[in-house]
N, C-alpha and C. Protein backbone atom coordinates (compact mmCIF):
# COMPACT_ATOMS: atom_id res chain seq x y z
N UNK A 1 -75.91 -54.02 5.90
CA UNK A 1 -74.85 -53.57 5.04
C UNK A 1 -73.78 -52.83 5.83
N UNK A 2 -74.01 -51.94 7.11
CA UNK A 2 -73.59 -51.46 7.33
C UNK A 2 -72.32 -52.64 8.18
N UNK A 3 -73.02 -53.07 8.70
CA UNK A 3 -72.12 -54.61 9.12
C UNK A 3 -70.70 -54.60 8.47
N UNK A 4 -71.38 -55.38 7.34
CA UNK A 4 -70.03 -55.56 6.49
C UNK A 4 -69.14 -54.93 6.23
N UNK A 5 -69.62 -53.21 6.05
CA UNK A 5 -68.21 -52.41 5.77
C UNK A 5 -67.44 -52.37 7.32
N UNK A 6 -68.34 -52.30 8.15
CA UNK A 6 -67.40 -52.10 9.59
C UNK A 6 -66.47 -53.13 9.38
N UNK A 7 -67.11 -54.47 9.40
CA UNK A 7 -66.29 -55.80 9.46
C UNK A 7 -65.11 -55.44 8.45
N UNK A 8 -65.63 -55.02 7.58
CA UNK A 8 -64.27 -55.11 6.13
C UNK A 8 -63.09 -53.82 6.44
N UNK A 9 -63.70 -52.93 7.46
CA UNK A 9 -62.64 -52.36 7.53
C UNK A 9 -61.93 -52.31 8.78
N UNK A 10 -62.43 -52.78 9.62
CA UNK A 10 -61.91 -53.99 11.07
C UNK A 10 -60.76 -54.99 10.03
N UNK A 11 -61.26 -55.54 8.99
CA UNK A 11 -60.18 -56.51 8.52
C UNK A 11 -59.00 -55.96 7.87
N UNK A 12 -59.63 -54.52 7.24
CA UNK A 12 -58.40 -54.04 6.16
C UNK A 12 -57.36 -53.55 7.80
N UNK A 13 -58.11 -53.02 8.66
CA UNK A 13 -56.59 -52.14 9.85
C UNK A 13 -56.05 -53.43 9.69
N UNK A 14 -57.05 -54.48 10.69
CA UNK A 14 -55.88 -55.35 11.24
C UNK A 14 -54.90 -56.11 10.07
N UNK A 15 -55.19 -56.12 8.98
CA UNK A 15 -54.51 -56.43 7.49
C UNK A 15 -53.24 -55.33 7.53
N UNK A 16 -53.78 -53.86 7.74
CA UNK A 16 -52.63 -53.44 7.40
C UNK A 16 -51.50 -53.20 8.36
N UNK A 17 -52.11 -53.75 9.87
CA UNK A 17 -51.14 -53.31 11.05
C UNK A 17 -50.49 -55.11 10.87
N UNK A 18 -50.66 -55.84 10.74
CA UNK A 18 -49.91 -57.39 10.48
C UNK A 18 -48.99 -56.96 9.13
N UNK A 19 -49.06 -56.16 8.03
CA UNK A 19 -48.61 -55.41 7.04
C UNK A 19 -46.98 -54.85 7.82
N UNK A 20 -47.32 -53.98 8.48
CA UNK A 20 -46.80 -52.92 9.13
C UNK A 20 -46.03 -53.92 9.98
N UNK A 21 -46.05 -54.31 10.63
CA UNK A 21 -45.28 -55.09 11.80
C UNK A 21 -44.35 -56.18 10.75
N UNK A 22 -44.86 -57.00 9.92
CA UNK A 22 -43.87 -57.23 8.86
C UNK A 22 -42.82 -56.58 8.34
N UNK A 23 -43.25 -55.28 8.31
CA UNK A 23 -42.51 -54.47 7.86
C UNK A 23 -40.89 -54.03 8.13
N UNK A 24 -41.88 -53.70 9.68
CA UNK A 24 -41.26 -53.39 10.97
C UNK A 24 -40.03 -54.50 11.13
N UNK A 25 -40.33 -55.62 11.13
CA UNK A 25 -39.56 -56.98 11.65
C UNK A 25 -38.40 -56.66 10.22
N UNK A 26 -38.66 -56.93 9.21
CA UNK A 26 -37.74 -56.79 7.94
C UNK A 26 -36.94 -55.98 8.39
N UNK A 27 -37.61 -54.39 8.25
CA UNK A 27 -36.11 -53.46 8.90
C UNK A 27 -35.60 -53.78 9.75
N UNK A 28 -35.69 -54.08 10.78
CA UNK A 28 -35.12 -54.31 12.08
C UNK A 28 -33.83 -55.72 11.51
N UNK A 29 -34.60 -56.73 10.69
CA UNK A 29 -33.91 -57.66 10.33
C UNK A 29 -32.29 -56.90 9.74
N UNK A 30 -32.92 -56.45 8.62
CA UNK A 30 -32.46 -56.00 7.46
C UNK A 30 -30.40 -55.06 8.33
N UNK A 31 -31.42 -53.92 8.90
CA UNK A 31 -30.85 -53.42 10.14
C UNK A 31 -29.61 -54.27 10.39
N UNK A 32 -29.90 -55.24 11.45
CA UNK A 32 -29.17 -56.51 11.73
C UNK A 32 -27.95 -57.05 11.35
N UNK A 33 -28.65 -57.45 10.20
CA UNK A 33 -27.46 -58.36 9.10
C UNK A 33 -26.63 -56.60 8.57
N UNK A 34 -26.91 -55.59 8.32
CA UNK A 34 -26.05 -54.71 8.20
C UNK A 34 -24.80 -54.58 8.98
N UNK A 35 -25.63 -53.99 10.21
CA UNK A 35 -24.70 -54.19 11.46
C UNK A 35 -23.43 -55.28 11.46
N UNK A 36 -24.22 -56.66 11.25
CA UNK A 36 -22.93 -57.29 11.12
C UNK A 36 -21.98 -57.62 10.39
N UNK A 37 -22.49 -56.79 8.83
CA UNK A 37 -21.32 -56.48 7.75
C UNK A 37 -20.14 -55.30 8.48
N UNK A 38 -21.03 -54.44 9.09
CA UNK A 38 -20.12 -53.55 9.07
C UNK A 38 -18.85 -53.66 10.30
N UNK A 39 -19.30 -54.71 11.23
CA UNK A 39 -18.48 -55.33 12.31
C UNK A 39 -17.85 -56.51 11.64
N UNK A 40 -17.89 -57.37 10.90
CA UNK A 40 -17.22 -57.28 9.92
C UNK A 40 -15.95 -56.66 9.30
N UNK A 41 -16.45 -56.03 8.64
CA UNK A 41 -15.69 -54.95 8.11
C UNK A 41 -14.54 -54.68 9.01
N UNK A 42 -14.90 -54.07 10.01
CA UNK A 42 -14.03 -53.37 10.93
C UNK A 42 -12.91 -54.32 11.65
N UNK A 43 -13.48 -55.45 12.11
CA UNK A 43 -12.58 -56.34 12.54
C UNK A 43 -11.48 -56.81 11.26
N UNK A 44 -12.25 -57.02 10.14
CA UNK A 44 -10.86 -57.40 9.04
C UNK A 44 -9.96 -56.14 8.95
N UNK A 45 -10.06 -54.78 9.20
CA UNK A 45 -9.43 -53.79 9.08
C UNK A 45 -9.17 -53.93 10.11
N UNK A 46 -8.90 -54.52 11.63
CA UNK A 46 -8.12 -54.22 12.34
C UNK A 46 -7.32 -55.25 13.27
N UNK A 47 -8.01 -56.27 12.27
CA UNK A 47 -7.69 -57.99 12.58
C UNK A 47 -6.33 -58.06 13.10
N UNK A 48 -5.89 -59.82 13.49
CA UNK A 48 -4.37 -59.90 12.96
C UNK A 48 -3.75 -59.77 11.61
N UNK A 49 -4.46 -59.66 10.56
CA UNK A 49 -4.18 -59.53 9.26
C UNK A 49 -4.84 -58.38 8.62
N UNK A 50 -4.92 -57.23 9.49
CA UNK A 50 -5.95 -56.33 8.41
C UNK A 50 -5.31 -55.95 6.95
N UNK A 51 -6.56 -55.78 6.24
CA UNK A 51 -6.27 -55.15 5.24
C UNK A 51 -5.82 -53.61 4.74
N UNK A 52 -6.41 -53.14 5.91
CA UNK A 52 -5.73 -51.58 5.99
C UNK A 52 -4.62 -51.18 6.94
N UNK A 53 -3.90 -51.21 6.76
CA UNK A 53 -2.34 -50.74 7.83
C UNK A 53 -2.81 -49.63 8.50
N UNK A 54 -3.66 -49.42 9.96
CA UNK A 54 -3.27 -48.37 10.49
C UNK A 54 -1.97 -47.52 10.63
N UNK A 55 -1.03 -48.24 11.19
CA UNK A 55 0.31 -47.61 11.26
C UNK A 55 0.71 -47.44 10.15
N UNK A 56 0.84 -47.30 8.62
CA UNK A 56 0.77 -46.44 7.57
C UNK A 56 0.37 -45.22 7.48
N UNK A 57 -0.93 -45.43 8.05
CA UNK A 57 -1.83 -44.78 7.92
C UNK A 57 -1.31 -43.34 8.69
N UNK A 58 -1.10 -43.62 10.19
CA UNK A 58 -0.91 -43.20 11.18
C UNK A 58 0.90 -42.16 10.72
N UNK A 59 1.61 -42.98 10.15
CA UNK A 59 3.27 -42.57 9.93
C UNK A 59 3.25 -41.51 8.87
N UNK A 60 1.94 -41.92 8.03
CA UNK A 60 1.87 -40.84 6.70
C UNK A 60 0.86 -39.50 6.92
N UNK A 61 0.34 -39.70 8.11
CA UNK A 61 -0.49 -38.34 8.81
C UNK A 61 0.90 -37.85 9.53
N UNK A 62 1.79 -38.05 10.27
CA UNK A 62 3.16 -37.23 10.70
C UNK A 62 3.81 -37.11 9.35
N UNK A 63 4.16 -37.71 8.55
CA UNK A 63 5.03 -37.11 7.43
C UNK A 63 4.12 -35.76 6.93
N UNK A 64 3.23 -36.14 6.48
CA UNK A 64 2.70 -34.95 6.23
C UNK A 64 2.50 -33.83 7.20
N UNK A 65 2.04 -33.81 8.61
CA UNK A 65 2.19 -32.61 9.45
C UNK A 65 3.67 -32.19 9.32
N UNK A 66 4.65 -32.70 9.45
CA UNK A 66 6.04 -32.41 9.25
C UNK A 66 6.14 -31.81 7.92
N UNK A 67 6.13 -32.24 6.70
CA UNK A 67 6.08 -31.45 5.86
C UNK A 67 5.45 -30.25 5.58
N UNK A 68 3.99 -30.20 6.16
CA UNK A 68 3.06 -29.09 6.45
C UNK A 68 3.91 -27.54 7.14
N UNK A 69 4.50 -28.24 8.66
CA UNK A 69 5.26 -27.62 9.49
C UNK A 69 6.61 -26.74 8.88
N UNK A 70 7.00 -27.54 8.11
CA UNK A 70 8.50 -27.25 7.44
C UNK A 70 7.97 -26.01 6.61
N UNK A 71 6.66 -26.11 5.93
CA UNK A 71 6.15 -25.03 4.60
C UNK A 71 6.26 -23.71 5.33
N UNK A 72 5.74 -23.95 6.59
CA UNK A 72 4.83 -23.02 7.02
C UNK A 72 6.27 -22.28 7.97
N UNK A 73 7.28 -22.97 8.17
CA UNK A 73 8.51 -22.28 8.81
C UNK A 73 8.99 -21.90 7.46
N UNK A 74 8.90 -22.30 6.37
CA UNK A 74 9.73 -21.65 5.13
C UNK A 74 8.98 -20.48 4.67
N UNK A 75 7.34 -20.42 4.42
CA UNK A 75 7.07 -19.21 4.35
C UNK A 75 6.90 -17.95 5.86
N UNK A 76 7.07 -18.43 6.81
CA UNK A 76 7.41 -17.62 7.60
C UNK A 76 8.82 -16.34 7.21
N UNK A 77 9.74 -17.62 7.38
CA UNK A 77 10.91 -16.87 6.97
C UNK A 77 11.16 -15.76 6.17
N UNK A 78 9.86 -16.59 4.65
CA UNK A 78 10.22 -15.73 3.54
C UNK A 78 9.69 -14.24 3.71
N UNK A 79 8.67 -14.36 4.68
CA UNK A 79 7.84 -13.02 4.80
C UNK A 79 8.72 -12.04 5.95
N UNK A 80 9.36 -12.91 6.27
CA UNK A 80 10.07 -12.38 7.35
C UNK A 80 10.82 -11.23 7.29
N UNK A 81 11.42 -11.75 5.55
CA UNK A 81 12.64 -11.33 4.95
C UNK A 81 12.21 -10.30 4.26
N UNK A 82 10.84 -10.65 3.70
CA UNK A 82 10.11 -8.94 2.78
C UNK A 82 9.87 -8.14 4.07
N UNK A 83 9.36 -8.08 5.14
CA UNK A 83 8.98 -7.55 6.17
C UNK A 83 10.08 -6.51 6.65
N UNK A 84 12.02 -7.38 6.55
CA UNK A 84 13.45 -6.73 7.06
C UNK A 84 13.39 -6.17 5.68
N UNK A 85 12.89 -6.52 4.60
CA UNK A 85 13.43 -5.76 3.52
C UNK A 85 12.78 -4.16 3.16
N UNK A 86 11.53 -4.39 3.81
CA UNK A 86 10.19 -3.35 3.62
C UNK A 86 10.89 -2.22 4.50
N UNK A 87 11.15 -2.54 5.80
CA UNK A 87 11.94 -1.72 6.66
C UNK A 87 13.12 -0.86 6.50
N UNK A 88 14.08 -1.72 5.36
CA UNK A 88 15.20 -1.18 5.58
C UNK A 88 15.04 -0.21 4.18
N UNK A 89 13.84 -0.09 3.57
CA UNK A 89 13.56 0.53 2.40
C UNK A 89 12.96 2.14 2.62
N UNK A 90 11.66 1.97 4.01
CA UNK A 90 11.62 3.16 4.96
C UNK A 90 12.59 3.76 5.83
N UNK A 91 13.77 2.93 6.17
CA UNK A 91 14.96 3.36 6.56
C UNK A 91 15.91 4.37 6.02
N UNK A 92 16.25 3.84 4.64
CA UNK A 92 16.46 4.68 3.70
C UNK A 92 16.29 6.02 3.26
N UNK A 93 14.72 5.84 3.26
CA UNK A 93 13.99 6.90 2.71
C UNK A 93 14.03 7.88 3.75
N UNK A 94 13.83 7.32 4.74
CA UNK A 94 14.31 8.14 6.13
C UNK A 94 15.58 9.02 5.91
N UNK A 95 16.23 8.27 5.84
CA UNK A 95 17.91 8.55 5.61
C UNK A 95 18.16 9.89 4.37
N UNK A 96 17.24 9.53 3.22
CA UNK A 96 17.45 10.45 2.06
C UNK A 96 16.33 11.67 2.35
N UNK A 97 15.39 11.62 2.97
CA UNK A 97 15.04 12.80 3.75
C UNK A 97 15.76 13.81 4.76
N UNK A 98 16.23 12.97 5.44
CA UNK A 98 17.36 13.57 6.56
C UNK A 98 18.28 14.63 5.39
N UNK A 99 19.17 13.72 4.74
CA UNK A 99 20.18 14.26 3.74
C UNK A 99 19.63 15.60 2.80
N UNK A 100 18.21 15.33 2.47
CA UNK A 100 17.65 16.34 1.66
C UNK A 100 17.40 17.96 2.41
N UNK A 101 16.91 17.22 3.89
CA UNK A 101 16.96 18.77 4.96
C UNK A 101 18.48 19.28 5.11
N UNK A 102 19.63 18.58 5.24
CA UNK A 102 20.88 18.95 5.47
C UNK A 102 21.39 19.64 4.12
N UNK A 103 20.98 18.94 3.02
CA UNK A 103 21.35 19.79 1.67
C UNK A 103 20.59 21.12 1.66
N UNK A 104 19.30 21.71 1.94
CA UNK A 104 18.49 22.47 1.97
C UNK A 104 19.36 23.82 2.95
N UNK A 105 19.71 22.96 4.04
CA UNK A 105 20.99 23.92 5.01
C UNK A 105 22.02 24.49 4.42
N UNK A 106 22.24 23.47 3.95
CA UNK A 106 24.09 24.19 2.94
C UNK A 106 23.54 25.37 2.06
N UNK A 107 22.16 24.91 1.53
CA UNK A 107 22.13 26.04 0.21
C UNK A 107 21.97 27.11 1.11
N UNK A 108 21.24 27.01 1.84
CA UNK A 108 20.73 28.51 2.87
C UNK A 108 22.24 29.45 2.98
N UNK A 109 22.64 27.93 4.06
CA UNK A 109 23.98 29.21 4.50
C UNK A 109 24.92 29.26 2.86
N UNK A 110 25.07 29.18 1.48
CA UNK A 110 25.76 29.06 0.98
C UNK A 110 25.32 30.28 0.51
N UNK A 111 24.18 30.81 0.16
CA UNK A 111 22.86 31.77 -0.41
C UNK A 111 23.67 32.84 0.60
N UNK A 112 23.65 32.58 1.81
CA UNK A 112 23.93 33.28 2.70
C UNK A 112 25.60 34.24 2.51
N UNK A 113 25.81 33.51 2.18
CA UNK A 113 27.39 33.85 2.67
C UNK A 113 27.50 34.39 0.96
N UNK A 114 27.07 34.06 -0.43
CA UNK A 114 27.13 34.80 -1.49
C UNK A 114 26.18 36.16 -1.64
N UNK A 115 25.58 36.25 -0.51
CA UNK A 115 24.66 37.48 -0.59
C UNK A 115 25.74 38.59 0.38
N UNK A 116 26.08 38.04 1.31
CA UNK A 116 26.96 38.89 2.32
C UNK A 116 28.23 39.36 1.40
N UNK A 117 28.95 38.43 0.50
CA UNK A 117 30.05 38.67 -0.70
C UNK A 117 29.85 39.76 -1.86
N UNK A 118 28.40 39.31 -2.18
CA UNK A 118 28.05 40.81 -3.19
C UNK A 118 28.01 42.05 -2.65
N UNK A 119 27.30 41.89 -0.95
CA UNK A 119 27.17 42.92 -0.54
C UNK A 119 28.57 43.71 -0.19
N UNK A 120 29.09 42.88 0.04
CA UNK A 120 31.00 43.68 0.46
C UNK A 120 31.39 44.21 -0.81
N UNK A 121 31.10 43.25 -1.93
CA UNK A 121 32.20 43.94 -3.26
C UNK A 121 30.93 45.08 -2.93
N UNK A 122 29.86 45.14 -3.36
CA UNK A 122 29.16 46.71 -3.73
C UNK A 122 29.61 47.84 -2.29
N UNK A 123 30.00 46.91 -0.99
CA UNK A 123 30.21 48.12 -0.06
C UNK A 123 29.21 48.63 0.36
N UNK A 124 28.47 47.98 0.23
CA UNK A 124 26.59 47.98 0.56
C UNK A 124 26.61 47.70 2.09
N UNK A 125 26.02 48.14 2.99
CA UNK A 125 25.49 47.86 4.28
C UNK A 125 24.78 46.49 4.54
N UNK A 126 24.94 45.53 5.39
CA UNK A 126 24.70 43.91 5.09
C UNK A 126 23.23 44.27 5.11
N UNK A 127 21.96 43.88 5.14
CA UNK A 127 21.01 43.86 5.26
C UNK A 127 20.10 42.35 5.83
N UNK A 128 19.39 42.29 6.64
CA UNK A 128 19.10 40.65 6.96
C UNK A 128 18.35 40.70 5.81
N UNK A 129 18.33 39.14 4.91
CA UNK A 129 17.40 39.11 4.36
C UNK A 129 16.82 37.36 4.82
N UNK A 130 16.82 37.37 5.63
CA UNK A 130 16.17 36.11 6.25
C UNK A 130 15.06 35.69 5.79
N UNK A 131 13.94 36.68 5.30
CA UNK A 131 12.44 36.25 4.84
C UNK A 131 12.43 36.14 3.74
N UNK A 132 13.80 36.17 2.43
CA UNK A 132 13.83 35.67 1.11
C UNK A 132 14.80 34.99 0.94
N UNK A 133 15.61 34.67 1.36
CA UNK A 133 16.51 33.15 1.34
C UNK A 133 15.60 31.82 1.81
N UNK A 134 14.66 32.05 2.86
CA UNK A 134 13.95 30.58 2.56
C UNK A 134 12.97 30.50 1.12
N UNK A 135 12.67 31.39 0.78
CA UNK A 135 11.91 31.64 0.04
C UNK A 135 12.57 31.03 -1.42
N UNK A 136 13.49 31.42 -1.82
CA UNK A 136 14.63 31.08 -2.66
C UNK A 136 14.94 30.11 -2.42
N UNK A 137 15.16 29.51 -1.48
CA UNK A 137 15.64 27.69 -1.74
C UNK A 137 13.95 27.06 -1.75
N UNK A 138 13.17 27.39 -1.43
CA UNK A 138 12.30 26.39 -1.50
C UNK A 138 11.47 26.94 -3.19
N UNK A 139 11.89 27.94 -3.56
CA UNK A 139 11.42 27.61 -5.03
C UNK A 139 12.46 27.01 -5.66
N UNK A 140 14.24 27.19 -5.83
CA UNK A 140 14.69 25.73 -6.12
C UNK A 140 14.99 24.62 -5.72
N UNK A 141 14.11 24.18 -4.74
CA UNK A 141 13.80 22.69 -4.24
C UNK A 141 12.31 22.49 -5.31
N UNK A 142 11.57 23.33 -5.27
CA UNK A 142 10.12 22.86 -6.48
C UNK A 142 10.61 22.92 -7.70
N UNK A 143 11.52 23.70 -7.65
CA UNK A 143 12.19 23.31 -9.74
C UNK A 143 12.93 22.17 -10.11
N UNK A 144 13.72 21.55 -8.68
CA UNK A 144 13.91 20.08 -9.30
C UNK A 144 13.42 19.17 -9.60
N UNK A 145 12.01 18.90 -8.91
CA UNK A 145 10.77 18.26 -8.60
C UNK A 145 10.65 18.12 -10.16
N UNK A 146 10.83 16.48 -10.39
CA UNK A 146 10.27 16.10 -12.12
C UNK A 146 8.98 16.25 -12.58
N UNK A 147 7.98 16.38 -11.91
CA UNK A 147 6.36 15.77 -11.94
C UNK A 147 5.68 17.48 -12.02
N UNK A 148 6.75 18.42 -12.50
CA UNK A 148 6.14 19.68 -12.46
C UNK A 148 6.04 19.72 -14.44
N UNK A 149 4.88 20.10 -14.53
CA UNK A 149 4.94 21.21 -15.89
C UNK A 149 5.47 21.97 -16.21
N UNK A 150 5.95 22.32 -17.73
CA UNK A 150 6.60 23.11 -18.14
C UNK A 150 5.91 24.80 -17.69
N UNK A 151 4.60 25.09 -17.59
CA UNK A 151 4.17 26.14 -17.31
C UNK A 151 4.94 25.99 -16.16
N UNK A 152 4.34 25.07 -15.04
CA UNK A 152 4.81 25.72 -13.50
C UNK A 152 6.17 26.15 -13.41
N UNK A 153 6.78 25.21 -13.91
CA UNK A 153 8.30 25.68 -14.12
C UNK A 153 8.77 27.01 -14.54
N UNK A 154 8.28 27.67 -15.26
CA UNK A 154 8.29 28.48 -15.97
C UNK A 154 7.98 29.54 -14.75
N UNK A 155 7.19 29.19 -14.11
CA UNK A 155 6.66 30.36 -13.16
C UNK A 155 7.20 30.51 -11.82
N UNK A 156 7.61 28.91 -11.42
CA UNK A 156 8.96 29.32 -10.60
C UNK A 156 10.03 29.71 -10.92
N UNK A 157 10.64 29.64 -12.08
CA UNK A 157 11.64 30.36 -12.38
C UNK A 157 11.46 31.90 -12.72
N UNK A 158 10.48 32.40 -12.75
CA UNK A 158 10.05 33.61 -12.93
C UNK A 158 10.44 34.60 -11.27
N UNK A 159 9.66 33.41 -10.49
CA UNK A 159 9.50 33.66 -9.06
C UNK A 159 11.15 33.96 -8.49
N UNK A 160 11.73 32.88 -8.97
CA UNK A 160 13.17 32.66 -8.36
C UNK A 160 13.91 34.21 -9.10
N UNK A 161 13.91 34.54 -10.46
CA UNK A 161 14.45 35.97 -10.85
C UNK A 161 13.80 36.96 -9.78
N UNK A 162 12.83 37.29 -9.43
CA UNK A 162 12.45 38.61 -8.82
C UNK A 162 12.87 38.53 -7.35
N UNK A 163 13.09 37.48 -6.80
CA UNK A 163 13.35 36.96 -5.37
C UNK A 163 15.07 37.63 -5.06
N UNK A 164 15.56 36.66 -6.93
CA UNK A 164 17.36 37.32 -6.61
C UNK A 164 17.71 38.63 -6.82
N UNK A 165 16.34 39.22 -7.91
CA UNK A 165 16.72 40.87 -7.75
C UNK A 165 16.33 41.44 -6.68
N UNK A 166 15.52 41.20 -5.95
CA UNK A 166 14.93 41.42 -4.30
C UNK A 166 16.13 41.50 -3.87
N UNK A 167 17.06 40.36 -3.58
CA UNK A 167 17.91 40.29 -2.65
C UNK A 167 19.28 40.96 -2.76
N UNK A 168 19.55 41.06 -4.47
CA UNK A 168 20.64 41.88 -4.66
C UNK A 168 20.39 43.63 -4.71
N UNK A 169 19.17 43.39 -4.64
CA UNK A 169 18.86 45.50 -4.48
C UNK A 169 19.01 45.82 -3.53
N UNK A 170 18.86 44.45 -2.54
CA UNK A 170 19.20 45.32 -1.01
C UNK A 170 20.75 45.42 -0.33
């Protein structure tokens, strides 16, 4: 008995390796005849008569980089132009800072020169008051300031009365 199964399965390998090599041969076939669809293929696409126009193909990949190119110089530009515009906006602001320290000057010496005037009409002895004239313009530089409360306001202007009787007692 034992015979027979050896024998029977001696017959099933070599059954299934003649299986297998069939197999084998098909793909390989199969393979084959692909291959020569797809050479085929390729030669009618690039025949004397293809069906696909490379040079179409080829003229409409430059139109489009050219058009691509053109976008990309137009949004350059455009950023270019927010970039001169962004600048000349910190320029400005520059500019109205500058102007705001030069206005801050005038009031000083203006503070200045009406404190020296009271002091002549009263006949008063000049007195420096250098350490409350800055003091006085920079509380009305915070009272113009919109973004203040009515309290704070209230309390620089409180500040600003005792500052001008400060300055006229002396």
């Amino acid at each position: 008995m034992q015979y027979h199964v050896v024998k029977n399965m001696i017959d099933d390998y070599e059954s299934l390796e003649k299986i297998s090599a069939q197999f084998h041969n098909r793909v390989v076939l199969n393979q084959k005849k692909l291959n020569e669809i797809r050479v085929k293929q390729f030669q009618s696409m690039t025949g004397n008569k293809p069906k696909i126009n490379v040079e179409k193909i080829r003229e409409k990949n430059q139109e489009h980089n050219l058009k691509e190119k053109a976008q990309l110089a137009m949004l350059a530009t455009e950023m270019n132009q927010i970039l001169l515009d962004k600048i000349k906006i910190l320029e400005e602001d520059k500019l109205f800072k500058d102007k705001e320290a030069r206005q801050e000057k005038a009031l000083l010496e203006e503070l200045e020169r009406e404190r020296k005037k009271q002091a002549d009409d009263a006949q008063l002895p000049v007195v420096n008051t250098d350490s409350l004239v800055p003091l006085l313009v920079h509380v009305d530089m915070l009272l113009q300031k919109q973004e203040l409360t009515e309290k704070q306001k209230n309390h620089l202007k409180a500040i600003r009365q005792n500052v001008m009787a400060s300055i006229t007692a002396i």
